[in-house]
N, C-alpha and C. Protein backbone atom coordinates (compact mmCIF):
# COMPACT_ATOMS: atom_id res chain seq x y z
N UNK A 1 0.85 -1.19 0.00
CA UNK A 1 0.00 0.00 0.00
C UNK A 1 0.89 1.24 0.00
N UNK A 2 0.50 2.39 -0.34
CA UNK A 2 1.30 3.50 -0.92
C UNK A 2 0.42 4.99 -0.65
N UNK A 3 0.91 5.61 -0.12
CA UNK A 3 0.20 7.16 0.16
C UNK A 3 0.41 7.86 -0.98
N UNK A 4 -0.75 8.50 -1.47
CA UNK A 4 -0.67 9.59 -2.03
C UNK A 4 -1.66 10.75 -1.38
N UNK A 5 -0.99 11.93 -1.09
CA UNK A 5 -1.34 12.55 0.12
C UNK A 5 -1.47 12.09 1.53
N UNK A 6 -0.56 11.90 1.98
CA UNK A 6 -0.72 11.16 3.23
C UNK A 6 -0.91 12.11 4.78
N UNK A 7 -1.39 11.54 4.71
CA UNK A 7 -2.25 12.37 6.38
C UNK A 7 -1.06 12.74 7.25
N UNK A 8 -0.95 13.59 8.28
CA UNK A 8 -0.48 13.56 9.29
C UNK A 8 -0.19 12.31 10.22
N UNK A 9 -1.80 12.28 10.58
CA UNK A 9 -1.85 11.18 11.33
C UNK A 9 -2.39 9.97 11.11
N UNK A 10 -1.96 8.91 11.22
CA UNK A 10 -2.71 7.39 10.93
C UNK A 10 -1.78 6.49 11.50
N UNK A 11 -2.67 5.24 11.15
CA UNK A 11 -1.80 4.34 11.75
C UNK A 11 -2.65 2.92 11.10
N UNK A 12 -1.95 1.82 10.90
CA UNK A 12 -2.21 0.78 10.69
C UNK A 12 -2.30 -0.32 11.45
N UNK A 13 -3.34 -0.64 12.30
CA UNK A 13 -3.29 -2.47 13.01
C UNK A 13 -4.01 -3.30 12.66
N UNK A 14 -3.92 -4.51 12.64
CA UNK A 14 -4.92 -5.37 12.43
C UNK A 14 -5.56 -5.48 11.37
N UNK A 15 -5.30 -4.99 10.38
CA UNK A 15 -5.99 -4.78 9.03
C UNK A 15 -7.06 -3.52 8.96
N UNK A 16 -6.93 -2.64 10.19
CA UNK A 16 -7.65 -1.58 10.30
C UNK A 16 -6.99 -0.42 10.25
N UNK A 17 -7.29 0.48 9.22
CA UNK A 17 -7.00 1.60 8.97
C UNK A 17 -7.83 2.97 9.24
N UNK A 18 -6.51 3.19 10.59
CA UNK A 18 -7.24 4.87 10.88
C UNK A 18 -6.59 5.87 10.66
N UNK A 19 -7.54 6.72 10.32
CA UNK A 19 -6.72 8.37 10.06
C UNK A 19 -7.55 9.63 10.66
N UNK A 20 -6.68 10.54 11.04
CA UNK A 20 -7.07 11.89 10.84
C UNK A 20 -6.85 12.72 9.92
N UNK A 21 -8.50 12.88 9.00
CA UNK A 21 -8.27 13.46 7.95
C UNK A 21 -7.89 14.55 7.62
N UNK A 22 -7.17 14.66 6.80
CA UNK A 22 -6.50 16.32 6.26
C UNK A 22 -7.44 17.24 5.91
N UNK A 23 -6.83 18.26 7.22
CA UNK A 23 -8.19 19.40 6.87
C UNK A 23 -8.01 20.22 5.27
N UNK A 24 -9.32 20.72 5.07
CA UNK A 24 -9.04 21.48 3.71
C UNK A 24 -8.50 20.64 2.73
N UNK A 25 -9.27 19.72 2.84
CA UNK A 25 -8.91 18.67 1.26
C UNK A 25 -9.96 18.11 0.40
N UNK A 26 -9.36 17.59 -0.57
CA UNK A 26 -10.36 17.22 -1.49
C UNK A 26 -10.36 16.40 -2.65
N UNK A 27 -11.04 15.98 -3.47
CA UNK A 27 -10.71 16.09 -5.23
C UNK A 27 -12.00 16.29 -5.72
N UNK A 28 -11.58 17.36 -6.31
CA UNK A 28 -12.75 17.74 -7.55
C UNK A 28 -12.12 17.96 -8.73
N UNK A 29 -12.95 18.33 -9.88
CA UNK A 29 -12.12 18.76 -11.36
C UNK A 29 -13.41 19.71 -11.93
N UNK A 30 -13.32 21.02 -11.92
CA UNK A 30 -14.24 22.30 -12.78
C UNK A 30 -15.65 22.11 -12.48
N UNK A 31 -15.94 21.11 -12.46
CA UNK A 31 -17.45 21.10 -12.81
C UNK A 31 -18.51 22.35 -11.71
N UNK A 32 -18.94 23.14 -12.05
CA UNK A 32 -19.75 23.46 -11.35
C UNK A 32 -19.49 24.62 -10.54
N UNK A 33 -18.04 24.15 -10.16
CA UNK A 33 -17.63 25.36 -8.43
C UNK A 33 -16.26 25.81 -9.51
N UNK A 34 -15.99 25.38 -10.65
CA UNK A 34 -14.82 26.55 -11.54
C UNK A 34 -13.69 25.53 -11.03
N UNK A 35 -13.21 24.65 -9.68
CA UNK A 35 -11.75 24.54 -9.27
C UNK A 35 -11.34 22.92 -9.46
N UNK A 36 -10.08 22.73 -9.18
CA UNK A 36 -9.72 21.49 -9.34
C UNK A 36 -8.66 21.52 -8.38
N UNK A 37 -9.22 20.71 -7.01
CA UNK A 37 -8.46 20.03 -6.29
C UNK A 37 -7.90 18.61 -6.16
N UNK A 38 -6.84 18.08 -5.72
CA UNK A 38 -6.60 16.75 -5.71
C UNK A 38 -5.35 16.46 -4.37
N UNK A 39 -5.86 17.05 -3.28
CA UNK A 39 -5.30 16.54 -2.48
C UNK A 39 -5.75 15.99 -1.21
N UNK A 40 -6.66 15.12 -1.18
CA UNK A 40 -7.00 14.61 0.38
C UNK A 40 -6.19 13.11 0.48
N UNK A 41 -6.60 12.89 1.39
CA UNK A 41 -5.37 11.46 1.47
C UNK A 41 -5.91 10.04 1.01
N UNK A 42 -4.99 9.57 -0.09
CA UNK A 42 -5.43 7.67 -0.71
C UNK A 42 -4.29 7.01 0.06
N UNK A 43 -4.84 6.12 0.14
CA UNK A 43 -3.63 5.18 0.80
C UNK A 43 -4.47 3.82 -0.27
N UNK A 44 -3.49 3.47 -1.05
CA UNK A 44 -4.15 2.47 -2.10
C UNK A 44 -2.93 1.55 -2.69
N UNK A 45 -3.11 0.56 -3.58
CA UNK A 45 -2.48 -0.74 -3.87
C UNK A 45 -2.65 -0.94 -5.67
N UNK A 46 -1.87 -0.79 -6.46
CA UNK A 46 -2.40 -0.96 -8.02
C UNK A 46 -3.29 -2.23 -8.28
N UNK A 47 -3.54 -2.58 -9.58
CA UNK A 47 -4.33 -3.52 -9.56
C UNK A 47 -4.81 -3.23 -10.96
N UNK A 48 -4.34 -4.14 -12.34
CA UNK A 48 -4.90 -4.51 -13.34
C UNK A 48 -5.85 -5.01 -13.94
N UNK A 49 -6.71 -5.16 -14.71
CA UNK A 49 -7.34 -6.17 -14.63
C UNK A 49 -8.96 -6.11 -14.39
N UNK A 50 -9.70 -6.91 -14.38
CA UNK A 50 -10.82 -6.56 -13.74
C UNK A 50 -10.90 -7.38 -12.22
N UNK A 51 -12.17 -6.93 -11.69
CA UNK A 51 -11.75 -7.40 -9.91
C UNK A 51 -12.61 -6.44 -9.25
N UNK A 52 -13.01 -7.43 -8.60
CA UNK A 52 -14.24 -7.04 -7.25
C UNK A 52 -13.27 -6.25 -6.12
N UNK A 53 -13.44 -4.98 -5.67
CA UNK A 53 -12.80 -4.28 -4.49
C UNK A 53 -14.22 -4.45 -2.90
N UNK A 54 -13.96 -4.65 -1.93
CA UNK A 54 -14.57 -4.02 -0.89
C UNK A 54 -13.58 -3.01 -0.04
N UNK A 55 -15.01 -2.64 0.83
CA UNK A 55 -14.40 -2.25 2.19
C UNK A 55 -15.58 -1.45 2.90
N UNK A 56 -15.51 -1.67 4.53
CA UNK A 56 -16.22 -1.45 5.48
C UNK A 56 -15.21 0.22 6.21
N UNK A 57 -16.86 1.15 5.78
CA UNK A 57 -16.19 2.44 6.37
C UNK A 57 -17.07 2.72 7.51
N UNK A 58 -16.22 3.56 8.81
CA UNK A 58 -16.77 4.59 9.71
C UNK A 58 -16.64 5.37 9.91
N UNK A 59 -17.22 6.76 10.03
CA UNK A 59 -16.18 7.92 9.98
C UNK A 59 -17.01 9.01 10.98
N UNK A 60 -16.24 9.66 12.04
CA UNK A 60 -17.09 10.67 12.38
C UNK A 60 -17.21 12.25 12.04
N UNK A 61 -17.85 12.45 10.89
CA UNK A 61 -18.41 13.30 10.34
C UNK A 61 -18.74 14.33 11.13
N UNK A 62 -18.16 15.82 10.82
CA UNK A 62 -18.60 16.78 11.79
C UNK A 62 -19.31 18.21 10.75
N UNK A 63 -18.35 18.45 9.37
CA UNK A 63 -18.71 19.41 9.07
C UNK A 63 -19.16 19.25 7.38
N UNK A 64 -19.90 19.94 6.60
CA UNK A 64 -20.08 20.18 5.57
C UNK A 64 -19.06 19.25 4.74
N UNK A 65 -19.23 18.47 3.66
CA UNK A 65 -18.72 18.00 2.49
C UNK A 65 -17.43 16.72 3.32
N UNK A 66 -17.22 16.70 4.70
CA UNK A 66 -16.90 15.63 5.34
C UNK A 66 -16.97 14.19 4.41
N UNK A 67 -16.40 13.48 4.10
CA UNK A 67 -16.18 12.43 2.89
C UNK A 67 -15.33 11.22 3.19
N UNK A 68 -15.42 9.92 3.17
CA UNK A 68 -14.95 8.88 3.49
C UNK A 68 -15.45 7.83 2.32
N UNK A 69 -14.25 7.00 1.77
CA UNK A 69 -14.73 6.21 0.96
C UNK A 69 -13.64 5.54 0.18
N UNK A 70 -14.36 5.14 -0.86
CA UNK A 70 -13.10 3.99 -1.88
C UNK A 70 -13.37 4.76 -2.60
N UNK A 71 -11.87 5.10 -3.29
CA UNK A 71 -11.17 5.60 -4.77
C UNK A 71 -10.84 4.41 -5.79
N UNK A 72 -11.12 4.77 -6.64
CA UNK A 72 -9.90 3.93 -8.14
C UNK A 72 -9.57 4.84 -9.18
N UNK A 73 -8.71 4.85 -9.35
CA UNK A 73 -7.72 6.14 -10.34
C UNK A 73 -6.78 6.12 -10.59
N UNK A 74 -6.96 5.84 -12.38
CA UNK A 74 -5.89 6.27 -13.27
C UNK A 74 -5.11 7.48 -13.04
N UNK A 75 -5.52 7.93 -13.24
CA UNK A 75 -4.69 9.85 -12.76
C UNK A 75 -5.34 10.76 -12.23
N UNK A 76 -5.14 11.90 -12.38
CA UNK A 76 -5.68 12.66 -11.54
C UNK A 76 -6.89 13.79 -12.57
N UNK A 77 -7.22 12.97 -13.63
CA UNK A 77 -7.57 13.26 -14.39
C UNK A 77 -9.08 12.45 -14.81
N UNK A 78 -8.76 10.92 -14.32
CA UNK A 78 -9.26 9.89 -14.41
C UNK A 78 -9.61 9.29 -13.22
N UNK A 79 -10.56 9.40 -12.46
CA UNK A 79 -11.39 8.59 -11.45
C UNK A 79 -12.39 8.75 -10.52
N UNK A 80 -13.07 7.34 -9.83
CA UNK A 80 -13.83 7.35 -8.98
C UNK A 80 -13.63 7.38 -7.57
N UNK A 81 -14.15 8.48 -6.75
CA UNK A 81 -14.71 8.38 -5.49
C UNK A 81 -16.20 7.72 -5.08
N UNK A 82 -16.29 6.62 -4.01
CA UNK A 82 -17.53 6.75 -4.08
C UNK A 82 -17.43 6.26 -2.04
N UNK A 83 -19.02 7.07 -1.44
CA UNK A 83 -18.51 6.70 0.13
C UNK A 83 -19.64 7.49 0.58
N UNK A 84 -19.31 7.99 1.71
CA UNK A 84 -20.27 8.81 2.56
C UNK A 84 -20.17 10.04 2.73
N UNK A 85 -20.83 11.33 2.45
CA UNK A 85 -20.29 12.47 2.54
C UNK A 85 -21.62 13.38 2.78
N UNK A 86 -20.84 13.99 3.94
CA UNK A 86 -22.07 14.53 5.00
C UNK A 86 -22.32 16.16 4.53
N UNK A 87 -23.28 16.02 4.29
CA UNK A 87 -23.73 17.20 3.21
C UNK A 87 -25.26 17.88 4.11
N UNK A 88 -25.22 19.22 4.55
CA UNK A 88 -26.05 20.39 5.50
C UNK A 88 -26.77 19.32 6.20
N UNK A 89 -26.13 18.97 6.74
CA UNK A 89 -26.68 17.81 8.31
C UNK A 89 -27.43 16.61 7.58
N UNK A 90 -27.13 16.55 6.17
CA UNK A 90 -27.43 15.12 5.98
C UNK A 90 -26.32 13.99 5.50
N UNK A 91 -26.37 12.61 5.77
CA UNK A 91 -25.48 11.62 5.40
C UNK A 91 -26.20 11.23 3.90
N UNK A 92 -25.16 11.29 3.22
CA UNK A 92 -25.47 10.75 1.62
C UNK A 92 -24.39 9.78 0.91
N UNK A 93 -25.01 8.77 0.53
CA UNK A 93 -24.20 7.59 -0.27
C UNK A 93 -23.99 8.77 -1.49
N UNK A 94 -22.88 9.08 -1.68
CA UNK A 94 -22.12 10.13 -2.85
C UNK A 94 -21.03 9.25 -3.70
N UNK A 95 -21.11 9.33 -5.16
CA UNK A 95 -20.40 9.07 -5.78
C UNK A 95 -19.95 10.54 -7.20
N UNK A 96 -18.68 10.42 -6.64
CA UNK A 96 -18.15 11.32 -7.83
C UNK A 96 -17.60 10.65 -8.98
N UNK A 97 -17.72 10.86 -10.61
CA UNK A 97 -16.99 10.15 -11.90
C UNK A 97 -16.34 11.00 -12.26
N UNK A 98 -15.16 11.01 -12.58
CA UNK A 98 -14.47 12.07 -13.09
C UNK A 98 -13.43 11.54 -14.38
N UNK A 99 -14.04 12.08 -15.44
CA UNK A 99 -13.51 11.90 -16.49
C UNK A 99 -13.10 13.28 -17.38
N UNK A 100 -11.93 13.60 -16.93
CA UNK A 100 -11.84 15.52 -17.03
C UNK A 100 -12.41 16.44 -16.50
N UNK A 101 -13.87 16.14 -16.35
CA UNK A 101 -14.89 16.62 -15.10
C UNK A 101 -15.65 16.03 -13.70
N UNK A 102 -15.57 16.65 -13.18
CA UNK A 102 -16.02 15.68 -12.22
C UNK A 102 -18.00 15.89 -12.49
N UNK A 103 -18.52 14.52 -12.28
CA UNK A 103 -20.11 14.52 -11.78
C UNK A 103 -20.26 13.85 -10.57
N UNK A 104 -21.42 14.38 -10.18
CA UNK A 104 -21.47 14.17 -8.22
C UNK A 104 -23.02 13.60 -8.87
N UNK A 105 -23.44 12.39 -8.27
CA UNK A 105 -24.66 11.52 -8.17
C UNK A 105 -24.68 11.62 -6.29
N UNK A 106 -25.96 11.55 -5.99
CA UNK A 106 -26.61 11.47 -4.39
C UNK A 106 -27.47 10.99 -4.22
N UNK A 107 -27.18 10.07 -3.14
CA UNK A 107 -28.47 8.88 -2.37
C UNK A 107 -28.71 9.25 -0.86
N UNK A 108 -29.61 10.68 -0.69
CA UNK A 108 -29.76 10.86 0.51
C UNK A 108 -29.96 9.46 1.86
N UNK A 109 -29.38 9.41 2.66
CA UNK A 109 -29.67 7.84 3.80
C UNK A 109 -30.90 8.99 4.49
N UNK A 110 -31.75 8.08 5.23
CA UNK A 110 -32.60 7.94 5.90
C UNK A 110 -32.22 9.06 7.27
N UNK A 111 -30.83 8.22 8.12
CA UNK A 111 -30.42 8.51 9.36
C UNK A 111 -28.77 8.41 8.59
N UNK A 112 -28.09 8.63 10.31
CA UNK A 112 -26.70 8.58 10.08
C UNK A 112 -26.40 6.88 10.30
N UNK A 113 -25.51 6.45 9.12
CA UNK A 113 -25.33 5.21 9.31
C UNK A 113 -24.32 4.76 10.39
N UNK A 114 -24.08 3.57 10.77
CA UNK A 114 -23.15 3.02 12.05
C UNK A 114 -21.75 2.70 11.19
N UNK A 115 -22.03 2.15 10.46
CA UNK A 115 -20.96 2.06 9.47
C UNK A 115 -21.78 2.02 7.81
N UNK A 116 -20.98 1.95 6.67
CA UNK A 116 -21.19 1.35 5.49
C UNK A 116 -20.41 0.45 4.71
N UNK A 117 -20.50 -0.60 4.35
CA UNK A 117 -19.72 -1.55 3.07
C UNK A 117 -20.23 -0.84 1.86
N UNK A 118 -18.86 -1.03 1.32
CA UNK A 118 -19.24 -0.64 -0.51
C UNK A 118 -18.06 -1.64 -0.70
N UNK A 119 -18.65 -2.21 -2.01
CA UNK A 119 -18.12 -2.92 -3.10
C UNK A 119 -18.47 -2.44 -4.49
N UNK A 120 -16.95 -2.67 -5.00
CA UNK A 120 -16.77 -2.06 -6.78
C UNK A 120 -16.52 -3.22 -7.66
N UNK A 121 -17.12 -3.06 -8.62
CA UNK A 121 -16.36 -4.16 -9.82
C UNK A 121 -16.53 -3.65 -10.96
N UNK A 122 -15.26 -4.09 -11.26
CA UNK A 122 -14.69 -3.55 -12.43
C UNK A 122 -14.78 -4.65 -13.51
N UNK A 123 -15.76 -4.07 -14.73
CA UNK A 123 -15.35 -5.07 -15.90
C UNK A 123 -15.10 -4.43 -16.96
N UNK A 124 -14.47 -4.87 -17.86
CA UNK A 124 -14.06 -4.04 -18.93
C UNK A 124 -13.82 -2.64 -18.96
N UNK A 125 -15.05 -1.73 -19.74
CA UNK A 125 -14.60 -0.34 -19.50
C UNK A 125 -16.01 0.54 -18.48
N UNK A 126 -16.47 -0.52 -17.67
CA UNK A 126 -17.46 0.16 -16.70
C UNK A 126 -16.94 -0.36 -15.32
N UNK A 127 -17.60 0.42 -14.43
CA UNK A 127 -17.60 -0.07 -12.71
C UNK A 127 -19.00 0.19 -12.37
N UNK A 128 -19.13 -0.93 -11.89
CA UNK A 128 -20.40 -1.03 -11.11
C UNK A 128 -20.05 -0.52 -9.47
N UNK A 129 -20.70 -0.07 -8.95
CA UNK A 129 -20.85 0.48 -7.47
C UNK A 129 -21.83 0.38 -6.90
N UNK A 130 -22.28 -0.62 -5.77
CA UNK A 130 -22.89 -0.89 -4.52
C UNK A 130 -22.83 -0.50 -3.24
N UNK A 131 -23.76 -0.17 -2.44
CA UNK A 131 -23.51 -0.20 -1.03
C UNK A 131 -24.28 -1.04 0.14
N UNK A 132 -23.64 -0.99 1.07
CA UNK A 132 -24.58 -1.78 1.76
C UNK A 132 -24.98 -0.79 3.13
N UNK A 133 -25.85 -1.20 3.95
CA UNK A 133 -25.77 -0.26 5.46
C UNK A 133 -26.17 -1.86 6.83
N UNK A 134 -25.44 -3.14 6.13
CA UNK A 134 -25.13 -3.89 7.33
C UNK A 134 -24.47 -5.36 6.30
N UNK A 135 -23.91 -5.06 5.42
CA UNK A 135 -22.74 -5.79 5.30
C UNK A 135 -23.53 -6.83 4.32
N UNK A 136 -24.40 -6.95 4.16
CA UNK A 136 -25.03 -8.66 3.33
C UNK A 136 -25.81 -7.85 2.23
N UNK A 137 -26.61 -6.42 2.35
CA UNK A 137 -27.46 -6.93 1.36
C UNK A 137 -27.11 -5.25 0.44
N UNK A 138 -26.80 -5.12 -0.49
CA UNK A 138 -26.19 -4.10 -1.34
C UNK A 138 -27.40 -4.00 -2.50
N UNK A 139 -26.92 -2.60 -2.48
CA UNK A 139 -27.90 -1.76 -3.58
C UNK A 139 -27.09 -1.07 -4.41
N UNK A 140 -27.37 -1.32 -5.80
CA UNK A 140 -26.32 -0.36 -6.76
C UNK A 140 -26.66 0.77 -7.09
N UNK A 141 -25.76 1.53 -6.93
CA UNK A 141 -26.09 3.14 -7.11
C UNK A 141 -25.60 3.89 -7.86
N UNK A 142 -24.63 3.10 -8.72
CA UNK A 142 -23.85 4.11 -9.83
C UNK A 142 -23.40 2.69 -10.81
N UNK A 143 -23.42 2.93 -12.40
CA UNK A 143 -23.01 2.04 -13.47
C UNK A 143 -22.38 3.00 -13.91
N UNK A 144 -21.06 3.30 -14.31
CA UNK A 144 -19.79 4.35 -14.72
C UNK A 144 -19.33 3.96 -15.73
N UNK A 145 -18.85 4.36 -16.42
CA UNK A 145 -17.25 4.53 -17.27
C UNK A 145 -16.09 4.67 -16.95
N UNK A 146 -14.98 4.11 -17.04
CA UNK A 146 -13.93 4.43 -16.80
C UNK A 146 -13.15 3.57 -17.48
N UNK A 147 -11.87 4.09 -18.59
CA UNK A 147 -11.37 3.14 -19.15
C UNK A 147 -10.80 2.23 -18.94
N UNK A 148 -11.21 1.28 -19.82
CA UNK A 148 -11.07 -0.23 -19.46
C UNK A 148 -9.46 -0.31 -19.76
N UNK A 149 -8.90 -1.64 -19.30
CA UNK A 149 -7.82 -2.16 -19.89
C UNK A 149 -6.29 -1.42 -19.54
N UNK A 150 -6.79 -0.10 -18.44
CA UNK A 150 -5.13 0.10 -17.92
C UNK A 150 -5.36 0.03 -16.25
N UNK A 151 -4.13 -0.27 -15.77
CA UNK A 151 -3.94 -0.31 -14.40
C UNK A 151 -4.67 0.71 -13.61
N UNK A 152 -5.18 0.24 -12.45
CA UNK A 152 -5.99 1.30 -11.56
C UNK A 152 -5.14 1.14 -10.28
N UNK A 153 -5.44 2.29 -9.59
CA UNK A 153 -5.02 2.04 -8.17
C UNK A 153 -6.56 2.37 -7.13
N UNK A 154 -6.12 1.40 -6.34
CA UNK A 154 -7.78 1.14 -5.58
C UNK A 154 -7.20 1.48 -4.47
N UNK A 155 -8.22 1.97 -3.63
CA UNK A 155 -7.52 2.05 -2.18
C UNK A 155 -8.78 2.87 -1.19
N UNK A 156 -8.53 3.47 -0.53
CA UNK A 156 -9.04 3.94 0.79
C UNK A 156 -8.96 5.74 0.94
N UNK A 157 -9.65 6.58 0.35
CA UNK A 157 -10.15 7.86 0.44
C UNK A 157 -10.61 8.74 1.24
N UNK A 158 -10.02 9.49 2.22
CA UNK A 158 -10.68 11.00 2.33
C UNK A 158 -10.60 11.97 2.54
N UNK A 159 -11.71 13.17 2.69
CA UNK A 159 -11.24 14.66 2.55
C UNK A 159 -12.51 14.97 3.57
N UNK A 160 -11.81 16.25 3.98
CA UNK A 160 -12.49 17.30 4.84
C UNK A 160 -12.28 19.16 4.18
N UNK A 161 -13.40 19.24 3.02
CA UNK A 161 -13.26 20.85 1.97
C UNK A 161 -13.35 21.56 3.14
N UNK A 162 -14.25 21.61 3.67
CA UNK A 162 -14.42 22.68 4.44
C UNK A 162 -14.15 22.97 5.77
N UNK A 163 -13.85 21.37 6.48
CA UNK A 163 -13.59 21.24 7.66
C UNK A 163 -12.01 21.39 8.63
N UNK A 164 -12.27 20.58 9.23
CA UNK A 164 -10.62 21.08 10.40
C UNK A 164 -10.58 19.55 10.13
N UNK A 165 -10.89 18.34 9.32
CA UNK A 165 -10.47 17.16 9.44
C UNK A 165 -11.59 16.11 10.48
N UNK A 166 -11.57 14.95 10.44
CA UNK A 166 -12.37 14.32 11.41
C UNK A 166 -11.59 12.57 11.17
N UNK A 167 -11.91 12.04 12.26
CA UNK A 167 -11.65 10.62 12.19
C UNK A 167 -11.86 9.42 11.73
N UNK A 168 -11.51 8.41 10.76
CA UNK A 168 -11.87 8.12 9.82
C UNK A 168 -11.18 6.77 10.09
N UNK A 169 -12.29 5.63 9.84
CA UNK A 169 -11.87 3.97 9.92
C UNK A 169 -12.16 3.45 8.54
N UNK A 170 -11.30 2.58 8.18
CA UNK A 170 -11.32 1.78 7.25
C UNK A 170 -11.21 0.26 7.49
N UNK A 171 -12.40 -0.47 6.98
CA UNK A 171 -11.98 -1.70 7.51
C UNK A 171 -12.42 -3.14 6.62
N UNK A 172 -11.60 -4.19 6.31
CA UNK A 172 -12.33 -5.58 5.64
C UNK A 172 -11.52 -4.95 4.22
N UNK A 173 -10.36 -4.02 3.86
CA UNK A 173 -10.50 -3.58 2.38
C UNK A 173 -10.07 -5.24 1.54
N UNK A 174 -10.61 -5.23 0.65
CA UNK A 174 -9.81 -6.65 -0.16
C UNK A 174 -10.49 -6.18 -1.32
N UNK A 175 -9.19 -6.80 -2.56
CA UNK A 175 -9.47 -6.93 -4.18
C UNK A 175 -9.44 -8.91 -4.25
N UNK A 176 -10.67 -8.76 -4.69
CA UNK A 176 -10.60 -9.92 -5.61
C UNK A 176 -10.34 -10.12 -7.48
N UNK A 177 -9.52 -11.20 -8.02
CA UNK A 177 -9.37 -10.84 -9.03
C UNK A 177 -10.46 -11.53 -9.70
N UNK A 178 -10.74 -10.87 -11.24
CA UNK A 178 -11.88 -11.80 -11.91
C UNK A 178 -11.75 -12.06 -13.18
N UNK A 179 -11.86 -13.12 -13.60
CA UNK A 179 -10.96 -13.36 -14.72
C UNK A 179 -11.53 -12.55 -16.24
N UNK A 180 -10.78 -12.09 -16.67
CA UNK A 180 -10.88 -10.97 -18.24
C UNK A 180 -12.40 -11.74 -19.04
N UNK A 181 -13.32 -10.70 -19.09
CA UNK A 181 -14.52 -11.21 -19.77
C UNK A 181 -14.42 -11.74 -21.45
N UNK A 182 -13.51 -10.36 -21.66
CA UNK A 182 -13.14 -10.53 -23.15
C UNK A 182 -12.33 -12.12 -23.68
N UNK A 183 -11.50 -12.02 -22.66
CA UNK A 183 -10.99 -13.22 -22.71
C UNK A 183 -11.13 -14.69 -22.81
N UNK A 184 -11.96 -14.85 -21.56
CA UNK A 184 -13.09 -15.76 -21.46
C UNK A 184 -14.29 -15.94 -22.83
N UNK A 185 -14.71 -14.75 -23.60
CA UNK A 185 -15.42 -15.20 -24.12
C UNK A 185 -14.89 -16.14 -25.30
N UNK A 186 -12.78 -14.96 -25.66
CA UNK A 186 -12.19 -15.48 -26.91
C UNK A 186 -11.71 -17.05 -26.62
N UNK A 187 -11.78 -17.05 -25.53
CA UNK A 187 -11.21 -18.81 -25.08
C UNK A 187 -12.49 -19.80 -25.37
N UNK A 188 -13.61 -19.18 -25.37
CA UNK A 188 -14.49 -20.18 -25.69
C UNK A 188 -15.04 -20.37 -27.15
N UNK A 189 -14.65 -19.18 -28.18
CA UNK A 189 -14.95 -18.96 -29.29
C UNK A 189 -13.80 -19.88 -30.12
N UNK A 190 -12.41 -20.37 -29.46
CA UNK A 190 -11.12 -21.01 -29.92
C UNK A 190 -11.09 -21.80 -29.08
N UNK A 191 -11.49 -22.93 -28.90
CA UNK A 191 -10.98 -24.11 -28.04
C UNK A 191 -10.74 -25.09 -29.08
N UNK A 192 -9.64 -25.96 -28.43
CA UNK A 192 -8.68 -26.46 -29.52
C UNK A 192 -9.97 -27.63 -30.21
């Protein structure tokens, strides 16, 4: 695993990842507010290929645009955020696509969740994105674009735009790999 923007503070045990998030951070690209930021903190792992990502987030959320979640990104030019981001006293399943621009999709929650699972999969040149709010039963909330067929880096996301930072758990992250669709289909179209 590898920082890009790396927090002040964190620490790694047990397969649990905590941080204090970097105040005044972010990633966006023009859309909307004119600016393009790209610095809140990933702590992430490359990964080719197509492949199922999870991970179980908690975060305590204090101020405006407060954000916790899974990234995958080509550059800084190229990718997805998708997680929890606490928007005028409400919690919202938020996913940003950013393909030169960023677009922001929102799934207002009910209440504030205890935790959330999200799982990504990647096939070809789309990602599917799910969430869950107790670990078994997931709802998809975003079908994306993002080009297929080059290396991604997956990992563990967040920012505080407006805030002084807040505390942030990451937990259960794992990539599963899945074998190339295209591939699979040409292996069955040529068998000896």
């Amino acid at each position: 695993m590898t920082w890009l923007n790396e927090p002040d503070k964190w620490k790694v045990s047990e397969g649990k990842l905590e941080m204090f998030v970097t105040p005044q951070s972010d990633y966006w690209r023009e859309t909307h507010y004119g600016f393009t930021v790209d610095d809140g903190p990933f702590y992430y792992t490359s990964r080719g290929g197509e492949f199922e990502a999870m991970l179980k987030i908690t975060g305590e959320y204090k101020t405006r645009f407060d954000q916790m979640g899974m990234m995958i990104r080509i550059d800084e030019k190229q990718w997805i955020k998708t997680g929890i981001e606490y928007v005028d006293g409400k919690y919202n399943y938020s996913t940003v696509v950013t393909n030169h621009q960023s677009s922001w999709s929102v799934i207002q929650l009910s209440e504030k969740p205890k935790s959330v699972w999200i799982k990504v999969i990647r096939r070809l040149n789309a990602v599917e994105i799910f969430y869950s709010l107790d670990g078994t039963n997931y709802t998809m909330s975003n079908l994306s674009y993002l080009k297929g067929n080059v290396p991604l880096k997956v990992g563990m996301m967040a920012a505080s735009p407006d805030g002084n930072g807040f505390k942030a758990i990451f937990e259960k992250f794992s990539i599963k790999h899945l074998p190339d669709l295209k591939r699979l289909e040409w292996l069955g179209n040529n068998k000896e």
